[in-house]
N, C-alpha and C. Protein backbone atom coordinates (compact mmCIF):
# COMPACT_ATOMS: atom_id res chain seq x y z
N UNK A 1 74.02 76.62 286.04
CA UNK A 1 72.63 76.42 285.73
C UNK A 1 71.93 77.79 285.69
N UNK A 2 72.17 78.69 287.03
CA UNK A 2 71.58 80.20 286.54
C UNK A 2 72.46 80.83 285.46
N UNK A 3 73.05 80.90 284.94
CA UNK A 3 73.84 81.73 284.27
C UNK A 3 73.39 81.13 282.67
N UNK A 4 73.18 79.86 282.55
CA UNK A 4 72.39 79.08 281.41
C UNK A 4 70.93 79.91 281.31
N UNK A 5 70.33 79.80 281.99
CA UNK A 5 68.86 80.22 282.32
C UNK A 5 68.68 81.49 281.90
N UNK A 6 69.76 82.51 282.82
CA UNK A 6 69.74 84.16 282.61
C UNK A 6 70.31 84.48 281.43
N UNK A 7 71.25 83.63 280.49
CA UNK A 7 70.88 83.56 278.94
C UNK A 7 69.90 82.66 278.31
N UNK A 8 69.20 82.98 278.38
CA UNK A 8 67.91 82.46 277.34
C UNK A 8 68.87 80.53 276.95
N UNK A 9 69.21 80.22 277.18
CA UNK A 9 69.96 78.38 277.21
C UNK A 9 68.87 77.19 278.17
N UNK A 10 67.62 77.63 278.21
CA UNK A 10 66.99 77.08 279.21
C UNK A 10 66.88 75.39 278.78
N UNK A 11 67.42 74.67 277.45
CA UNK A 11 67.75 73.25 277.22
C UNK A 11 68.82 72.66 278.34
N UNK A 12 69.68 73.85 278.14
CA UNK A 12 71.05 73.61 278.75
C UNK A 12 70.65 73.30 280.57
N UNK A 13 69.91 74.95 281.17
CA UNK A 13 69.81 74.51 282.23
C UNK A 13 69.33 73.61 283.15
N UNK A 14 67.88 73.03 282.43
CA UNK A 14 67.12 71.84 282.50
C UNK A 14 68.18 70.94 282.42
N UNK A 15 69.14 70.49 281.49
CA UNK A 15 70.28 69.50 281.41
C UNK A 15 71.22 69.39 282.71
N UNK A 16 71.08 70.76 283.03
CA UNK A 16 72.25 70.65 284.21
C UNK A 16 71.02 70.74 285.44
N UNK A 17 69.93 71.27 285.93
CA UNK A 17 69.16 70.98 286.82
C UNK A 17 69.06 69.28 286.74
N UNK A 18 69.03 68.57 286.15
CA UNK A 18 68.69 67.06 286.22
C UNK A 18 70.09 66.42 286.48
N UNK A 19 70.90 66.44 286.13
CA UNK A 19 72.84 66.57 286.76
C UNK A 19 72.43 66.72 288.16
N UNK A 20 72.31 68.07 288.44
CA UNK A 20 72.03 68.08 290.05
C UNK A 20 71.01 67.70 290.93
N UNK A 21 70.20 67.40 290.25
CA UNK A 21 68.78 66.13 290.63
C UNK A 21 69.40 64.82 291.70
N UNK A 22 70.34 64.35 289.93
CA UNK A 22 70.85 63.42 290.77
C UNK A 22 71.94 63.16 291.33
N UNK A 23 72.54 63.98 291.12
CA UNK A 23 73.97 64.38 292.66
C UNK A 23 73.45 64.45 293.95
N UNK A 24 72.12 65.01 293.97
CA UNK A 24 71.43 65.53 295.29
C UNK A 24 71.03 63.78 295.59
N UNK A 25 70.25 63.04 294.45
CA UNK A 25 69.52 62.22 295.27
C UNK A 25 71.14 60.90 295.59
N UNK A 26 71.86 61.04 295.36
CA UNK A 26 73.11 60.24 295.58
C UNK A 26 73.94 60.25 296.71
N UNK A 27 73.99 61.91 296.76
CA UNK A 27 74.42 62.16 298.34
C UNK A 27 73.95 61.99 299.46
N UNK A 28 72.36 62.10 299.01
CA UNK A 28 71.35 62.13 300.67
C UNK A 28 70.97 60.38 300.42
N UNK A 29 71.57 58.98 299.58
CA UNK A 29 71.32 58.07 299.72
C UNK A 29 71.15 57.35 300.86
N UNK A 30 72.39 57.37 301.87
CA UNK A 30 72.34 57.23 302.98
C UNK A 30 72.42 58.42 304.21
N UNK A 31 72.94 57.42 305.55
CA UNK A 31 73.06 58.86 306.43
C UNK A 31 73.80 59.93 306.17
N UNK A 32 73.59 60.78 306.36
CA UNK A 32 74.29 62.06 306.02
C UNK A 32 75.35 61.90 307.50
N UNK A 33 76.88 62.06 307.24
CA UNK A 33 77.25 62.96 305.96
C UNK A 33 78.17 61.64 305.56
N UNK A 34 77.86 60.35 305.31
CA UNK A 34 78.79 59.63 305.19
C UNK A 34 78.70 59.26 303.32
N UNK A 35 77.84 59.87 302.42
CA UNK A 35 77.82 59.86 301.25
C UNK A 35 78.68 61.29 300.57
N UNK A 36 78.22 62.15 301.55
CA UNK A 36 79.04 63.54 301.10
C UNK A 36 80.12 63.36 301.06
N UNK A 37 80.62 63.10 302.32
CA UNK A 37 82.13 62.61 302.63
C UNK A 37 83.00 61.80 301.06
N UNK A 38 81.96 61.15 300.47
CA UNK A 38 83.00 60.27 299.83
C UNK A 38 83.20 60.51 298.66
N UNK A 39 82.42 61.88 298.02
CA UNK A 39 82.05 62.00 296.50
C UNK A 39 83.72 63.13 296.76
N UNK A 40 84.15 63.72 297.58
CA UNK A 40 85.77 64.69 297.10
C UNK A 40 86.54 63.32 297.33
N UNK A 41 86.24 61.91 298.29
CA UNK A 41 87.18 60.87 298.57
C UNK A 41 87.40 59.99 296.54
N UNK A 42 86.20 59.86 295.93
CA UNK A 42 85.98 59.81 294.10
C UNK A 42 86.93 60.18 293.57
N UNK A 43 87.01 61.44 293.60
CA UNK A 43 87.44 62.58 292.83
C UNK A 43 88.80 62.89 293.67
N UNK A 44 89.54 61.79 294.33
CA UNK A 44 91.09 62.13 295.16
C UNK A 44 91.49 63.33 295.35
N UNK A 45 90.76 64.04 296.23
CA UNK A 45 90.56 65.02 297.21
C UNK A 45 91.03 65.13 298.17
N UNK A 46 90.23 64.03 299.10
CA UNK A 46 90.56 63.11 300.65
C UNK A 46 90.48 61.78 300.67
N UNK A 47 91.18 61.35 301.72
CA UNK A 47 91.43 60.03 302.11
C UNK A 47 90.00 59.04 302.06
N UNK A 48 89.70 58.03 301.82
CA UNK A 48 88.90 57.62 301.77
C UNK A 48 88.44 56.81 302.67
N UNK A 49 88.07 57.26 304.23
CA UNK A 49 88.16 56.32 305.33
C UNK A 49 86.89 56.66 306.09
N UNK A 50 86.18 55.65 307.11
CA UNK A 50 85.36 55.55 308.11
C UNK A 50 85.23 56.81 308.27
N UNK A 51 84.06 57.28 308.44
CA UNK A 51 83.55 58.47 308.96
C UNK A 51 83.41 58.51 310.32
N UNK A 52 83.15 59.70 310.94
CA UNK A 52 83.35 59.12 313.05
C UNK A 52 82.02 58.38 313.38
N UNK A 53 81.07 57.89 312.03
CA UNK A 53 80.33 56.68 312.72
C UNK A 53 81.34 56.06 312.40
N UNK A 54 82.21 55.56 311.80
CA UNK A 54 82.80 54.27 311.58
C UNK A 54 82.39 53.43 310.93
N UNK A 55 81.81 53.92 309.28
CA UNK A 55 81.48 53.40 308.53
C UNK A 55 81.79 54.11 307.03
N UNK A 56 81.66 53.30 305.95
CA UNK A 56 82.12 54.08 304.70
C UNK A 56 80.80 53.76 303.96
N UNK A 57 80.74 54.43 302.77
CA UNK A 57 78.97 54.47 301.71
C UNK A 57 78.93 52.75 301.39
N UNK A 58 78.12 51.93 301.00
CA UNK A 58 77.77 50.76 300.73
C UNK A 58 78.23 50.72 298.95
N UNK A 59 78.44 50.09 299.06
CA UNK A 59 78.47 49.48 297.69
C UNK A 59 77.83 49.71 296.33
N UNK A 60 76.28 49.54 296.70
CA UNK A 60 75.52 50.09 295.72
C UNK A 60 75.45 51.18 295.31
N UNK A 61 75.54 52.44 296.52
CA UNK A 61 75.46 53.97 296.70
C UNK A 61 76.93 54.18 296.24
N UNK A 62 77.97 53.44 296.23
CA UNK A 62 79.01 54.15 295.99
C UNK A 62 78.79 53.96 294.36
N UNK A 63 78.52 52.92 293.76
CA UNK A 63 78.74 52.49 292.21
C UNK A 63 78.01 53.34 291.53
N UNK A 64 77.00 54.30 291.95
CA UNK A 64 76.01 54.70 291.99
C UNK A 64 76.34 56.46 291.70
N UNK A 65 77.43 57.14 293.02
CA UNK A 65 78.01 58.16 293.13
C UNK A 65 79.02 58.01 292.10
N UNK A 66 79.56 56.84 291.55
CA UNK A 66 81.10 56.79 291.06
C UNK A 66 80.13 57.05 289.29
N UNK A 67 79.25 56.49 289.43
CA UNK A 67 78.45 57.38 287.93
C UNK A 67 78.12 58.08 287.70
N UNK A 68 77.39 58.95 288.48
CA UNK A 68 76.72 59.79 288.40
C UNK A 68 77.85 61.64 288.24
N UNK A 69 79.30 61.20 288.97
CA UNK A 69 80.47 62.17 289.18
C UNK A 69 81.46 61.84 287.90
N UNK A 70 81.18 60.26 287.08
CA UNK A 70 81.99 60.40 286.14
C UNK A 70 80.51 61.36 284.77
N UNK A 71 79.74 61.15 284.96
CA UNK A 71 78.87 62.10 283.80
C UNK A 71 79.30 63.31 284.15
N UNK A 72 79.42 64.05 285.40
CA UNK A 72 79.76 65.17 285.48
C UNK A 72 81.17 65.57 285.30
N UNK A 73 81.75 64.73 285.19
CA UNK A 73 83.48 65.24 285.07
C UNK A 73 83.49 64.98 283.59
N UNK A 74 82.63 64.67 282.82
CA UNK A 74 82.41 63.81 281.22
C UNK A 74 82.17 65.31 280.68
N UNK A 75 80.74 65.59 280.94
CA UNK A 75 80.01 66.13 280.46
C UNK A 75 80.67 67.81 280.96
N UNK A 76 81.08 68.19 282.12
CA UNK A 76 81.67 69.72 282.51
C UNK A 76 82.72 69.70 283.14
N UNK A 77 84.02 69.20 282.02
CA UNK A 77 85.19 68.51 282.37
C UNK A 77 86.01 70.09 282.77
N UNK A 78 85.58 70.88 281.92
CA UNK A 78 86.15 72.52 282.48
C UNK A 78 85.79 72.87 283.96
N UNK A 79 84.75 72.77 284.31
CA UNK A 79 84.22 73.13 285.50
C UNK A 79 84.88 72.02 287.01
N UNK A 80 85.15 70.97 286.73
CA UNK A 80 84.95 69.57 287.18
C UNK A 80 86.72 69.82 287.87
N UNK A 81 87.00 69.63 289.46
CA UNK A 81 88.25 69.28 289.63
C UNK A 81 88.73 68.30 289.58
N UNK A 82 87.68 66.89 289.99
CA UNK A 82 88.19 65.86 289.29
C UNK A 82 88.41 65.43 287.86
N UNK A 83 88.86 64.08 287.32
CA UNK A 83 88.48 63.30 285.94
C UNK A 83 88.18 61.97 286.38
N UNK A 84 88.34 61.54 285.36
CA UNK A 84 87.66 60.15 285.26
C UNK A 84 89.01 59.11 284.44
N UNK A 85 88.89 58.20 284.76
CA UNK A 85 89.95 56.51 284.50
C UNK A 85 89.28 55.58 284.18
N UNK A 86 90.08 54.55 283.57
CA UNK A 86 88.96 53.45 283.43
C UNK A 86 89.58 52.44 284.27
N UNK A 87 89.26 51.58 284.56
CA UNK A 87 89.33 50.52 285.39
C UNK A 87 89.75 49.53 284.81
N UNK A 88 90.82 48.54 285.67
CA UNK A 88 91.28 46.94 284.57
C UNK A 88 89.64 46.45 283.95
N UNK A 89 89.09 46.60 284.97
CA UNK A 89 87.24 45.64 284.45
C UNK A 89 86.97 46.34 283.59
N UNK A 90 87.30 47.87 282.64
CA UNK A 90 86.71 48.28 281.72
C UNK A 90 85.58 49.15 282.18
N UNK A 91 85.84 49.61 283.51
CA UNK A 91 84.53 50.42 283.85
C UNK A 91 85.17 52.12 283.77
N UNK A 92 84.62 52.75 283.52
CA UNK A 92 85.12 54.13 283.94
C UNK A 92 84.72 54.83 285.48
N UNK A 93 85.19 55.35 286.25
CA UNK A 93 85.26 56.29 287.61
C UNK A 93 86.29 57.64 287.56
N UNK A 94 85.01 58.36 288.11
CA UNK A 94 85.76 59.51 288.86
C UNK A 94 86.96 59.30 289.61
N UNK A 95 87.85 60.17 289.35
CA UNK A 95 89.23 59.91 290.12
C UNK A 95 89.25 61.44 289.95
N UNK A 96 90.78 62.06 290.91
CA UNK A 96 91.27 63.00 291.59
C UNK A 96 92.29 63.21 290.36
């Protein structure tokens, strides 16, 4: 996003400031850090288990993260260590 900006691309960086808009508002959905935790668990990183509360992201927040990380693995598939799969249901997700 700075490197867009510090070349005169300021469409671009606005494009990618709003990307990280909503990465930010996805992660801080719930308690911290049990949303952080799960966006490298997406992208098969790490294991995908109970955090030491002993709980994993909800449902909504995850369907939510699992979109918002497949636009970014879509859209800055160079940059991006994960990709993305589609699902028997026809959905696409971030995967590792």
């Amino acid at each position: 996003m700075f490197l867009a900006w510090k070349h005169g691309q300021s469409v671009r960086a606005q494009r990618l400031s709003r990307l990280v808009a909503e990465l930010t508002e996805v992660l801080f959905s719930e308690t911290n850090p049990v949303p952080v935790k799960h966006a490298p668990a997406l992208l098969g990183l790490v294991a995908d288990r109970p955090s030491a509360v002993g709980r994993l992201i909800t449902g909504p927040h995850r369907e939510e993260m699992s979109k918002v990380l497949f636009r970014l693995c879509v859209e800055h598939s160079g940059q991006m260590i994960g990709s993305i799969e589609e699902t028997p249901e026809g959905r696409r997700r971030a995967v590792g």
